[in-house]
C-alpha atoms as a PDB file:
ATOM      1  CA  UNK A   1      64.727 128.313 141.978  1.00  0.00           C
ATOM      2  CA  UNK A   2      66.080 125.025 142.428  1.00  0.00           C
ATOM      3  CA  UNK A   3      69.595 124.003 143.643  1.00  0.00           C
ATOM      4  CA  UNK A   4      71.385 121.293 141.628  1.00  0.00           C
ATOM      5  CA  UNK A   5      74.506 120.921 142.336  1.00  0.00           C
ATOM      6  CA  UNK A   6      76.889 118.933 139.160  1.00  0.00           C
ATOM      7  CA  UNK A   7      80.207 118.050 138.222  1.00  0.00           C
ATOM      8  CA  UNK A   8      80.745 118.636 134.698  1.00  0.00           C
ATOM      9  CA  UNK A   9      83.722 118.134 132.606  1.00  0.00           C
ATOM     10  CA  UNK A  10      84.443 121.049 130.549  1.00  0.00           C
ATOM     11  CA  UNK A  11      85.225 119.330 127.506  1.00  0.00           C
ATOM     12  CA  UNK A  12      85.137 120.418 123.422  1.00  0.00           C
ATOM     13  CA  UNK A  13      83.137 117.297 123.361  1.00  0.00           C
ATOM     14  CA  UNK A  14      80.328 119.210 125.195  1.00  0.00           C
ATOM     15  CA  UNK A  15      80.368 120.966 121.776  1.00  0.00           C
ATOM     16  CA  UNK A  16      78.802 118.022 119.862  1.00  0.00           C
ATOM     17  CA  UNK A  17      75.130 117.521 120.065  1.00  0.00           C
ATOM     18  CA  UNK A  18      72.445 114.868 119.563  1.00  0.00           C
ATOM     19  CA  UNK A  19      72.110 113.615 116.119  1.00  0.00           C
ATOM     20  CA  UNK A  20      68.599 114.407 115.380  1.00  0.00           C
ATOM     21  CA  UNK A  21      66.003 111.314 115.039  1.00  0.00           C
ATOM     22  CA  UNK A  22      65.021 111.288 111.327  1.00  0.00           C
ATOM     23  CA  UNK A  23      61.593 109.532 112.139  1.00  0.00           C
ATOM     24  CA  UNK A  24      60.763 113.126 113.038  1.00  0.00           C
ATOM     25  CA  UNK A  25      60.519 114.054 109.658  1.00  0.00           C
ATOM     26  CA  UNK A  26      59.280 111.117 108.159  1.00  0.00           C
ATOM     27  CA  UNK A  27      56.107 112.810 110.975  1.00  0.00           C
ATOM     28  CA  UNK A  28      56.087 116.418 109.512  1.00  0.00           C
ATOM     29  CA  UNK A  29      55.875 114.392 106.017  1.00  0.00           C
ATOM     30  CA  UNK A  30      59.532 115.957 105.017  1.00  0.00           C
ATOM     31  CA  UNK A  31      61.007 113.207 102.565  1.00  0.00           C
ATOM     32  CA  UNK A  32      63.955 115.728 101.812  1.00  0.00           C
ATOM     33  CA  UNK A  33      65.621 116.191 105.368  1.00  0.00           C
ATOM     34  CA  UNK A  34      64.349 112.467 106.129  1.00  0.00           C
ATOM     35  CA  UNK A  35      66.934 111.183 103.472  1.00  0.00           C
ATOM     36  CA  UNK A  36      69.398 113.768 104.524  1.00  0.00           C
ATOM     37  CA  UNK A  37      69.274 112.859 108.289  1.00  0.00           C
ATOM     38  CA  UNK A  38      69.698 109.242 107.202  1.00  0.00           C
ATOM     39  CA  UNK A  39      72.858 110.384 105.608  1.00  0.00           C
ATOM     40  CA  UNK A  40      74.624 111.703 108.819  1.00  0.00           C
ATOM     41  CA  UNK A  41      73.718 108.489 110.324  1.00  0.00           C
ATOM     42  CA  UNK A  42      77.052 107.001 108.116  1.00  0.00           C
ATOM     43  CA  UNK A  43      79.199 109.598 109.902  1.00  0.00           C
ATOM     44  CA  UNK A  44      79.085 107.091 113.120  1.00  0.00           C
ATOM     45  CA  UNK A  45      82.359 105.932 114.333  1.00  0.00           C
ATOM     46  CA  UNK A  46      84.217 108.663 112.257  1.00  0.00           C
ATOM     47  CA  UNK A  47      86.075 111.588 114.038  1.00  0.00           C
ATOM     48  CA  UNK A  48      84.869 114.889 113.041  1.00  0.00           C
ATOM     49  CA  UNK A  49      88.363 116.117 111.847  1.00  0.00           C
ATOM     50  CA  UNK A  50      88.715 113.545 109.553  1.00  0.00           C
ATOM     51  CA  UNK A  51      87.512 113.226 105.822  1.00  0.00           C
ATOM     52  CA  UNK A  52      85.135 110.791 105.964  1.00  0.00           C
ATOM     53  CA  UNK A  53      83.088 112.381 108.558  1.00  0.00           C
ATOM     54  CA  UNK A  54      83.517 115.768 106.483  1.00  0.00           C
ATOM     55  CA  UNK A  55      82.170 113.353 103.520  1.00  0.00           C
ATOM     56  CA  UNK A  56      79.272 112.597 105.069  1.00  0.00           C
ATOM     57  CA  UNK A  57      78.185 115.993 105.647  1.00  0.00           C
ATOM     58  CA  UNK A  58      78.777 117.448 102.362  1.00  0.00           C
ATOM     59  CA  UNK A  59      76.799 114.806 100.694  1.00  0.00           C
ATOM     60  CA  UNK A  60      73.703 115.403 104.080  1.00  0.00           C
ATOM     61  CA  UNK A  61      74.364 119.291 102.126  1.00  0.00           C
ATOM     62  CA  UNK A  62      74.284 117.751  98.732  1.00  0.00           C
ATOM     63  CA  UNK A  63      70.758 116.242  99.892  1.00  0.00           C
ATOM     64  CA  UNK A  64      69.313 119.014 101.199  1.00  0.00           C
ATOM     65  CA  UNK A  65      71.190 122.585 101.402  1.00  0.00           C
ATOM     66  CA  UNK A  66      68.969 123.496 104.419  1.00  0.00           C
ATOM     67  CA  UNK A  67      69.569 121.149 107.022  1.00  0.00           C
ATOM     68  CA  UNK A  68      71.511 122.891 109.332  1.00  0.00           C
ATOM     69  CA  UNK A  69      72.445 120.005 111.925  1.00  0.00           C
ATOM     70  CA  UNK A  70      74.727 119.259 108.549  1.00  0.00           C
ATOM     71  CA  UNK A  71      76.627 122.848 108.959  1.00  0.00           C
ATOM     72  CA  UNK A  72      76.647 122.821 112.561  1.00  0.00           C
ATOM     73  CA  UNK A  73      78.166 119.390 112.689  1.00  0.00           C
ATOM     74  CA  UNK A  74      81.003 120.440 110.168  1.00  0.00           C
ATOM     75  CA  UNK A  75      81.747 123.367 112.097  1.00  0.00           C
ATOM     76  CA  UNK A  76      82.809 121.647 114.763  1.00  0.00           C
ATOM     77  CA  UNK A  77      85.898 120.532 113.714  1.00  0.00           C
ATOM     78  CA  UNK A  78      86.881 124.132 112.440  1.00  0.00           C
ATOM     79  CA  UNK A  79      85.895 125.791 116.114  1.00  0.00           C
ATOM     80  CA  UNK A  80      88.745 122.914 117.484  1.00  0.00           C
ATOM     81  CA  UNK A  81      91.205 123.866 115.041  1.00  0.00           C
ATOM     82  CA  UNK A  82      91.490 127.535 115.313  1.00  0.00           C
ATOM     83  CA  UNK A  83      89.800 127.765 112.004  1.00  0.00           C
ATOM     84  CA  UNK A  84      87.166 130.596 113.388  1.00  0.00           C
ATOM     85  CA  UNK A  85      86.465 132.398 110.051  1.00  0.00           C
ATOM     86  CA  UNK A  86      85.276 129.069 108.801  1.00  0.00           C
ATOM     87  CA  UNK A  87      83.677 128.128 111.589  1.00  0.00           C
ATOM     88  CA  UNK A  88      81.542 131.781 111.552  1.00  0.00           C
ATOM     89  CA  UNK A  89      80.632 130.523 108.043  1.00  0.00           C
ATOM     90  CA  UNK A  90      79.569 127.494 108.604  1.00  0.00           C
ATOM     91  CA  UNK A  91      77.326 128.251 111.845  1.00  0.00           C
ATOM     92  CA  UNK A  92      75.920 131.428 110.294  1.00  0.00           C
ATOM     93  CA  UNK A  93      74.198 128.771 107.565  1.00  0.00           C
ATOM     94  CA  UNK A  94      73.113 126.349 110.624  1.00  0.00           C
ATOM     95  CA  UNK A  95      71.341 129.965 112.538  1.00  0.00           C
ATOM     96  CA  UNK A  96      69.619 130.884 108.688  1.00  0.00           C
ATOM     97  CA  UNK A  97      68.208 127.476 108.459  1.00  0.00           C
ATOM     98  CA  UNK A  98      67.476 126.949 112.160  1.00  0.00           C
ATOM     99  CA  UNK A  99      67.572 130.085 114.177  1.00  0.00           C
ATOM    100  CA  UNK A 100      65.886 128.710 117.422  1.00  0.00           C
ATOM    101  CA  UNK A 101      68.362 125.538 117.296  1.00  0.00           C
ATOM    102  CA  UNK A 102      71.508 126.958 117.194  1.00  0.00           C
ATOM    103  CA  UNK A 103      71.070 130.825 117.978  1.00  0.00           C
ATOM    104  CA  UNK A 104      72.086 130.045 121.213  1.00  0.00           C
ATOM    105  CA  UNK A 105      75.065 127.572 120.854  1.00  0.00           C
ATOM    106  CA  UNK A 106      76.586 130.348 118.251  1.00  0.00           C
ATOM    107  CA  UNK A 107      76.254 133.168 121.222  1.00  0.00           C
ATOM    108  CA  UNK A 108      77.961 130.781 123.702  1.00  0.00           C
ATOM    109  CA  UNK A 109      80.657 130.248 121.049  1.00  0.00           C
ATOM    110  CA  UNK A 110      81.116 133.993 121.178  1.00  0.00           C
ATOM    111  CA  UNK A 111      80.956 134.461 124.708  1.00  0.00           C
ATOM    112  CA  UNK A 112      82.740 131.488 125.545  1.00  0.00           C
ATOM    113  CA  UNK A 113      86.101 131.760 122.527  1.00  0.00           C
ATOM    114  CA  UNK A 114      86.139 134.995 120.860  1.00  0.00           C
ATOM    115  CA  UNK A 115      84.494 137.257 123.564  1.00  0.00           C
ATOM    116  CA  UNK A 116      82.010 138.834 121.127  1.00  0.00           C
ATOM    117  CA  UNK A 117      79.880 139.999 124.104  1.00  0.00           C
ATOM    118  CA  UNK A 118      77.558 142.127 121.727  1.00  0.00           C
ATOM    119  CA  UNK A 119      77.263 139.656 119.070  1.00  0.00           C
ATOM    120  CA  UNK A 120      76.227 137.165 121.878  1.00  0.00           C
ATOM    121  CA  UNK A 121      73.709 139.395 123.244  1.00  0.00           C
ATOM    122  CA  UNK A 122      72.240 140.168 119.519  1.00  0.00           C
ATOM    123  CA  UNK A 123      72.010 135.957 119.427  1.00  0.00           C
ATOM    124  CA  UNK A 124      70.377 135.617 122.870  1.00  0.00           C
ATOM    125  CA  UNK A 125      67.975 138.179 122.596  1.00  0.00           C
ATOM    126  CA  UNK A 126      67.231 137.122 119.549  1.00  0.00           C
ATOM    127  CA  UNK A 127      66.557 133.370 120.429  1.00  0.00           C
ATOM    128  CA  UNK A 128      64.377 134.631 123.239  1.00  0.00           C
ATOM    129  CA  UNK A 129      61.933 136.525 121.095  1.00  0.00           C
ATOM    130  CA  UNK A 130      61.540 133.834 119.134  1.00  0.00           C
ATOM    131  CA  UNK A 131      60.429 131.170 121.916  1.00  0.00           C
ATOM    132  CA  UNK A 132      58.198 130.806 124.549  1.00  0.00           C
ATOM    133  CA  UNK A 133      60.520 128.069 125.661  1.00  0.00           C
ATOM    134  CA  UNK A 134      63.373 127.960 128.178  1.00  0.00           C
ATOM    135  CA  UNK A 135      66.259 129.101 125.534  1.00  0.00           C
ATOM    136  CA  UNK A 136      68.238 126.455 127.158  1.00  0.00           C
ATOM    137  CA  UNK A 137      71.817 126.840 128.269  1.00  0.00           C
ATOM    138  CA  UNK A 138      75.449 127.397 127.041  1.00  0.00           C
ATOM    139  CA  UNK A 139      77.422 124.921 124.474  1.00  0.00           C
ATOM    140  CA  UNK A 140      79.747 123.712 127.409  1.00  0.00           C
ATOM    141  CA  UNK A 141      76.419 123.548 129.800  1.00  0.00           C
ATOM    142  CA  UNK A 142      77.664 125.193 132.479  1.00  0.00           C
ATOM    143  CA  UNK A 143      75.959 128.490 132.209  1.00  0.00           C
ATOM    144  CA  UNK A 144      71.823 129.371 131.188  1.00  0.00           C
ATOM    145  CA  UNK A 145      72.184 131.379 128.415  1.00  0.00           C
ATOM    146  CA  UNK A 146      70.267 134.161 130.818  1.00  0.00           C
ATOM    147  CA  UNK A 147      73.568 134.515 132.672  1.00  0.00           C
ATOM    148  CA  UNK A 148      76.327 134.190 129.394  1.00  0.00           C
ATOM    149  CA  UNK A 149      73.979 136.902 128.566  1.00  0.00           C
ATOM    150  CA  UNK A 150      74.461 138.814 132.154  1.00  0.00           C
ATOM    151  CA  UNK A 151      78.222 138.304 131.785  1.00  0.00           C
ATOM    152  CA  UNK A 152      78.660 139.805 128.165  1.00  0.00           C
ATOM    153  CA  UNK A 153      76.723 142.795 129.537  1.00  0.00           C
ATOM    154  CA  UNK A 154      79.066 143.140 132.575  1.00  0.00           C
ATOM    155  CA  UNK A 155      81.971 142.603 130.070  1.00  0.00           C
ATOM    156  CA  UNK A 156      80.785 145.465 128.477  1.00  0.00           C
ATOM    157  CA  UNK A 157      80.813 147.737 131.663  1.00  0.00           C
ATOM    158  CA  UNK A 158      76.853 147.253 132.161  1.00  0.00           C
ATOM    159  CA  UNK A 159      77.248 145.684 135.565  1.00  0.00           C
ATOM    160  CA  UNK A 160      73.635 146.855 136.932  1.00  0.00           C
ATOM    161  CA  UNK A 161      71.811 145.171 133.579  1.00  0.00           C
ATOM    162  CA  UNK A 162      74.116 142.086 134.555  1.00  0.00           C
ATOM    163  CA  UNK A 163      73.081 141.747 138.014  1.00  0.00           C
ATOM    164  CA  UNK A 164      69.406 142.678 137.027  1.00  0.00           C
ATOM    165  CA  UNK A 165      69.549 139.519 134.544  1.00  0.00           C
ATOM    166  CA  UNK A 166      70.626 137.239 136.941  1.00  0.00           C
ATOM    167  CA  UNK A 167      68.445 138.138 139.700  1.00  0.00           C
ATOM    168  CA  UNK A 168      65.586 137.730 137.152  1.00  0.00           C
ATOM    169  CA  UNK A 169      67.148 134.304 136.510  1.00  0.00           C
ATOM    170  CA  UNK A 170      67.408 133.447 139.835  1.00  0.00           C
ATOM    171  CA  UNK A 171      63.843 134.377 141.042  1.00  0.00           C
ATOM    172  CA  UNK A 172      62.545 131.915 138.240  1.00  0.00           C
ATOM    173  CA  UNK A 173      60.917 129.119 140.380  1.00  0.00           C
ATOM    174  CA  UNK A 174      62.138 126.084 138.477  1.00  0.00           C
ATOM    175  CA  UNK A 175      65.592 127.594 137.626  1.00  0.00           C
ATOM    176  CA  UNK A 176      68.387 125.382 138.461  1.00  0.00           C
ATOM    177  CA  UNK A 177      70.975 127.113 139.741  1.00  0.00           C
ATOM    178  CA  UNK A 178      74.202 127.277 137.911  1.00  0.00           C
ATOM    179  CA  UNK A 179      77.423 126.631 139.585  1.00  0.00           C
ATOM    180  CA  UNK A 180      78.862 129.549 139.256  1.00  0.00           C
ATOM    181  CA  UNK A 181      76.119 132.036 139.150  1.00  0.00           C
ATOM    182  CA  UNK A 182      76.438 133.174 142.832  1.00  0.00           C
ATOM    183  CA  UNK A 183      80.219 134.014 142.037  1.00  0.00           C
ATOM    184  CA  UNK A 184      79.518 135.727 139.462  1.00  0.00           C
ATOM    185  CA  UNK A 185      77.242 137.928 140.863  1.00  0.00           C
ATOM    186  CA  UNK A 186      78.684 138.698 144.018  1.00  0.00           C
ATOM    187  CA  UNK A 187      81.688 140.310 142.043  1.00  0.00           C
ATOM    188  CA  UNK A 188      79.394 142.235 140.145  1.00  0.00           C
ATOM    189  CA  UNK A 189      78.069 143.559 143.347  1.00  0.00           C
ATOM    190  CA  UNK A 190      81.646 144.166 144.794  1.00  0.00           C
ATOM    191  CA  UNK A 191      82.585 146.171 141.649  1.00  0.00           C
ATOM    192  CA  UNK A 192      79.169 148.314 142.644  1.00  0.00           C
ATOM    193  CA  UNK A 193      80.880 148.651 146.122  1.00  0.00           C
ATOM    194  CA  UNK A 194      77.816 147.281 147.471  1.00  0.00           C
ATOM    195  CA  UNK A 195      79.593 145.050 149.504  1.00  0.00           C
ATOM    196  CA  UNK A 196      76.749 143.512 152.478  1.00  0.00           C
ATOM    197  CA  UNK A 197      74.955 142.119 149.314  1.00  0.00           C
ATOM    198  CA  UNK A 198      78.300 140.311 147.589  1.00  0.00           C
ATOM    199  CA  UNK A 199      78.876 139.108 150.922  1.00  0.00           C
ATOM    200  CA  UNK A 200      75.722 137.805 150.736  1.00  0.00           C
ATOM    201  CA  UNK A 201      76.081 135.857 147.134  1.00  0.00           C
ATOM    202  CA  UNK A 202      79.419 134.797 148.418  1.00  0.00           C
ATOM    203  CA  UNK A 203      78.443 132.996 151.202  1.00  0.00           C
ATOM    204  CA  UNK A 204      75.918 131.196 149.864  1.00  0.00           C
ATOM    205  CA  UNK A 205      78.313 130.399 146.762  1.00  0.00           C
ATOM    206  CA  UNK A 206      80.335 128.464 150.167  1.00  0.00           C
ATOM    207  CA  UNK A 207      76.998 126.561 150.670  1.00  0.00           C
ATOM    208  CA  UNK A 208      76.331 125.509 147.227  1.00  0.00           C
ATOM    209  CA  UNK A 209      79.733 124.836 145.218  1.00  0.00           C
ATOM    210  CA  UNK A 210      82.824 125.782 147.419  1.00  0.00           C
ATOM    211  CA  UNK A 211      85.353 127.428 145.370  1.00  0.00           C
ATOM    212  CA  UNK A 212      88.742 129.407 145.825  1.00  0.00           C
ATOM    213  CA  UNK A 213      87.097 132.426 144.132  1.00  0.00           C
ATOM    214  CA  UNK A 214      84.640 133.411 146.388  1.00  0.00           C
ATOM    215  CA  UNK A 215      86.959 133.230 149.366  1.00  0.00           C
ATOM    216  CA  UNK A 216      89.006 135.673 147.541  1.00  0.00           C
ATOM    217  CA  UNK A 217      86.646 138.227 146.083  1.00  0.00           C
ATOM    218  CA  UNK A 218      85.116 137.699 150.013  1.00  0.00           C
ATOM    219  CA  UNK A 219      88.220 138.893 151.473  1.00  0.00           C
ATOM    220  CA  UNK A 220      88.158 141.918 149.480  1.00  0.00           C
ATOM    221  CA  UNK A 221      84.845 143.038 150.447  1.00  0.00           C
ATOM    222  CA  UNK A 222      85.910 142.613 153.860  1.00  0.00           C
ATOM    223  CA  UNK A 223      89.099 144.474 153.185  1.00  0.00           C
ATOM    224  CA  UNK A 224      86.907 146.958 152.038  1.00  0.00           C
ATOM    225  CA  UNK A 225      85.515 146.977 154.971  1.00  0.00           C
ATOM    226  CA  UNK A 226      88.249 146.922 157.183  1.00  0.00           C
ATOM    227  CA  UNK A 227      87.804 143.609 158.862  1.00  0.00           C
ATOM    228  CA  UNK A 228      91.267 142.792 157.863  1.00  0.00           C
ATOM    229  CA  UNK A 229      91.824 139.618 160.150  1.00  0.00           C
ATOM    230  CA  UNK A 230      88.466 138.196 158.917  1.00  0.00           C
ATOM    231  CA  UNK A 231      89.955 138.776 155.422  1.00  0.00           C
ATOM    232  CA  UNK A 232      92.999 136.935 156.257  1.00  0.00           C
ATOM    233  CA  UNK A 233      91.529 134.172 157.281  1.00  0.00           C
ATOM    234  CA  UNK A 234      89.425 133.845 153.839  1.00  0.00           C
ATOM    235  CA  UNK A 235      92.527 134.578 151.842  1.00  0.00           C
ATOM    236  CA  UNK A 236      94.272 131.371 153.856  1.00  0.00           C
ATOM    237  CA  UNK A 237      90.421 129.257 152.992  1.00  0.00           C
ATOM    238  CA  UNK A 238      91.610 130.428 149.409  1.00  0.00           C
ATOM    239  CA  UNK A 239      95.155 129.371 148.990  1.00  0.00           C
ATOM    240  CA  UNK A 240      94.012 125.794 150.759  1.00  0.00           C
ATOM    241  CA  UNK A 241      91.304 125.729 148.357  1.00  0.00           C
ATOM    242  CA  UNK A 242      93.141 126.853 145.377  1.00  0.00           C
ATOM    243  CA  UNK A 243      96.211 124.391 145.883  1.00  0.00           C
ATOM    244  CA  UNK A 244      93.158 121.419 145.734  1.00  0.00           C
ATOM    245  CA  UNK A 245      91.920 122.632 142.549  1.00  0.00           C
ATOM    246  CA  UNK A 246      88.919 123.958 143.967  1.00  0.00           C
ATOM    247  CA  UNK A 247      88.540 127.039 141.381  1.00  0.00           C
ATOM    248  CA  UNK A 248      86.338 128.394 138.323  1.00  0.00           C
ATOM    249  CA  UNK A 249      87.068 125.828 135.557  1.00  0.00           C
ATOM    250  CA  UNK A 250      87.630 126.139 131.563  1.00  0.00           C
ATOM    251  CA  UNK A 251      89.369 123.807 129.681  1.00  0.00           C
ATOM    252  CA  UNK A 252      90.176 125.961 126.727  1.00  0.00           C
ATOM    253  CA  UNK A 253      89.635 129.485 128.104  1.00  0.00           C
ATOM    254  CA  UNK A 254      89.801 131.819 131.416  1.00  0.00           C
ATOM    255  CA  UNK A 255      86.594 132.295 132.405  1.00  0.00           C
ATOM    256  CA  UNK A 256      85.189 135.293 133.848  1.00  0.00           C
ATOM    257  CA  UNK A 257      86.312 136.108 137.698  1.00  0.00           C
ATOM    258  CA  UNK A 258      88.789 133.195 137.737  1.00  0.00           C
ATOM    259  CA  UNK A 259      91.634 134.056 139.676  1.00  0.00           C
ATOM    260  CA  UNK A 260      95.600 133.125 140.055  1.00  0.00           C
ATOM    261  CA  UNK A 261      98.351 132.309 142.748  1.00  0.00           C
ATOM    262  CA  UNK A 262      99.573 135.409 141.585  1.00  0.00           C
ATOM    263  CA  UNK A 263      96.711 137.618 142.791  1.00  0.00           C
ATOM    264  CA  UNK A 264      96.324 135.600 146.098  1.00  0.00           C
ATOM    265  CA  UNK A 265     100.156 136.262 146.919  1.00  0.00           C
ATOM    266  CA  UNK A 266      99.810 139.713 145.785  1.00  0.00           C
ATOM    267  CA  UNK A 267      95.855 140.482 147.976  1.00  0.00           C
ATOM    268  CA  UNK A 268      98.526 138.880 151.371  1.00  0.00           C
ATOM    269  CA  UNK A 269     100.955 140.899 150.694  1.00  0.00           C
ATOM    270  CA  UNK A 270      98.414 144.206 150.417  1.00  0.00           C
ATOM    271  CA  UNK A 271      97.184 142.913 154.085  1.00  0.00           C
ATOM    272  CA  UNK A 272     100.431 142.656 156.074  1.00  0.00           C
END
């Protein structure tokens, strides 16, 4: 386990992905998807809501129907409009044509915007008996797609599967350590009422990424505890921390333990 400790913008941007380098296939001796990934290159410089760049791809498709990068780049622009239904079209054609390249961007997607947890998990676990690999990490990078996996479970109610699939993650030697993975599973072990070990995750959350959150969900263990000063005092770390923007982070969406003013006023209020 290794500690790495990033700033990321949470962006739809974080949705594109590398355009692929066609010399690769030139290697493998495919003249098909070689002439088709030269085709995407004329998409440069065009926004991926606009026609030309939709152009482009539907002539890469007219080329050759099975390159997915083609699909997943057009669904792009659907996922940012609201379009889902053809979005779900378009990426389930990029996963038949490419399964280990985009299994796990279309279970982030689900996770992440329509909060499929169970079609996520199919997708992950999936991916992961397909590849020997690292299956890599969410479309927005912020989570390994070991913990999106954890979370849909504990979305689901399965909090002791969660916490077993992030401990797993965790013990990993080379794993990078997400920035919100210690949150995330001290909660889990606060719903268990198991509250010396999300005390635990909490306070080393405080040592790796500082956040509002884990002040909070802190003070409720200890409130469960009845150390009520010593949960005052984390509820006050958690307003100064909240007011500086110090809190879990989604452009689009709430993510998962996030918490607001309102519950902060309201956890005070329960201490007086």
């Amino acid at each position: 386990m290794k500690f790495c400790l990033t700033i990321i913008f949470v962006t739809f941007a974080s949705l594109s992905f590398a355009q692929p380098n066609c010399n690769y296939f030139l290697h493998i001796g495919d003249s098909l998807k070689y002439k088709a990934c030269k085709e995407t290159e004329n998409a440069k410089g065009h926004y991926q809501f606009s026609k030309e760049y939709q152009i482009v791809m539907d002539n890469t498709i007219d080329i050759d129907s099975t390159y997915s990068y083609a699909y997943r780049s057009k669904s792009v622009a659907y996922l940012k409009s609201g379009d889902f239904l053809e979005w779900k079209r378009l990426i389930d054609l990029a996963v038949k044509y490419d399964p280990i390249g985009n299994l796990g961007y279309r279970a982030s997607c689900r996770h992440q915007f329509f909060k499929d947890y169970g079609g996520a998990i199919v997708d992950i676990e999936a991916l992961s008996k397909m590849t020997n690999e690292d299956i890599g990490h969410s479309a927005n990078g912020v989570y390994h797609l070991e913990v999106v996996r954890a979370l849909c479970y504990s979305n689901l109610g399965r909090k002791q599967k969660a916490i077993d699939i992030i401990e797993n993650q965790l013990a990993i030697e080379d794993y990078m350590v997400g920035i919100y993975d210690y949150i995330h599973l001290g909660v889990l072990y606060l719903e268990l009422e198991e509250f010396e070990k999300a005390k635990a995750y909490f306070e080393k959350q405080v040592e790796y990424n500082d956040l509002a959150e884990n002040h909070f969900y802190l003070a409720r263990a200890l409130k469960a505890q009845d150390k009520i000063d010593e949960a005052k005092m984390e509820l006050e770390k958690t307003s100064s921390l909240f007011q500086k923007g110090y809190v879990l982070h989604d452009l689009y969406v709430y993510p998962d333990d996030k918490i607001y003013w309102s519950m902060i006023e309201e956890e005070k209020k329960a201490l007086d």
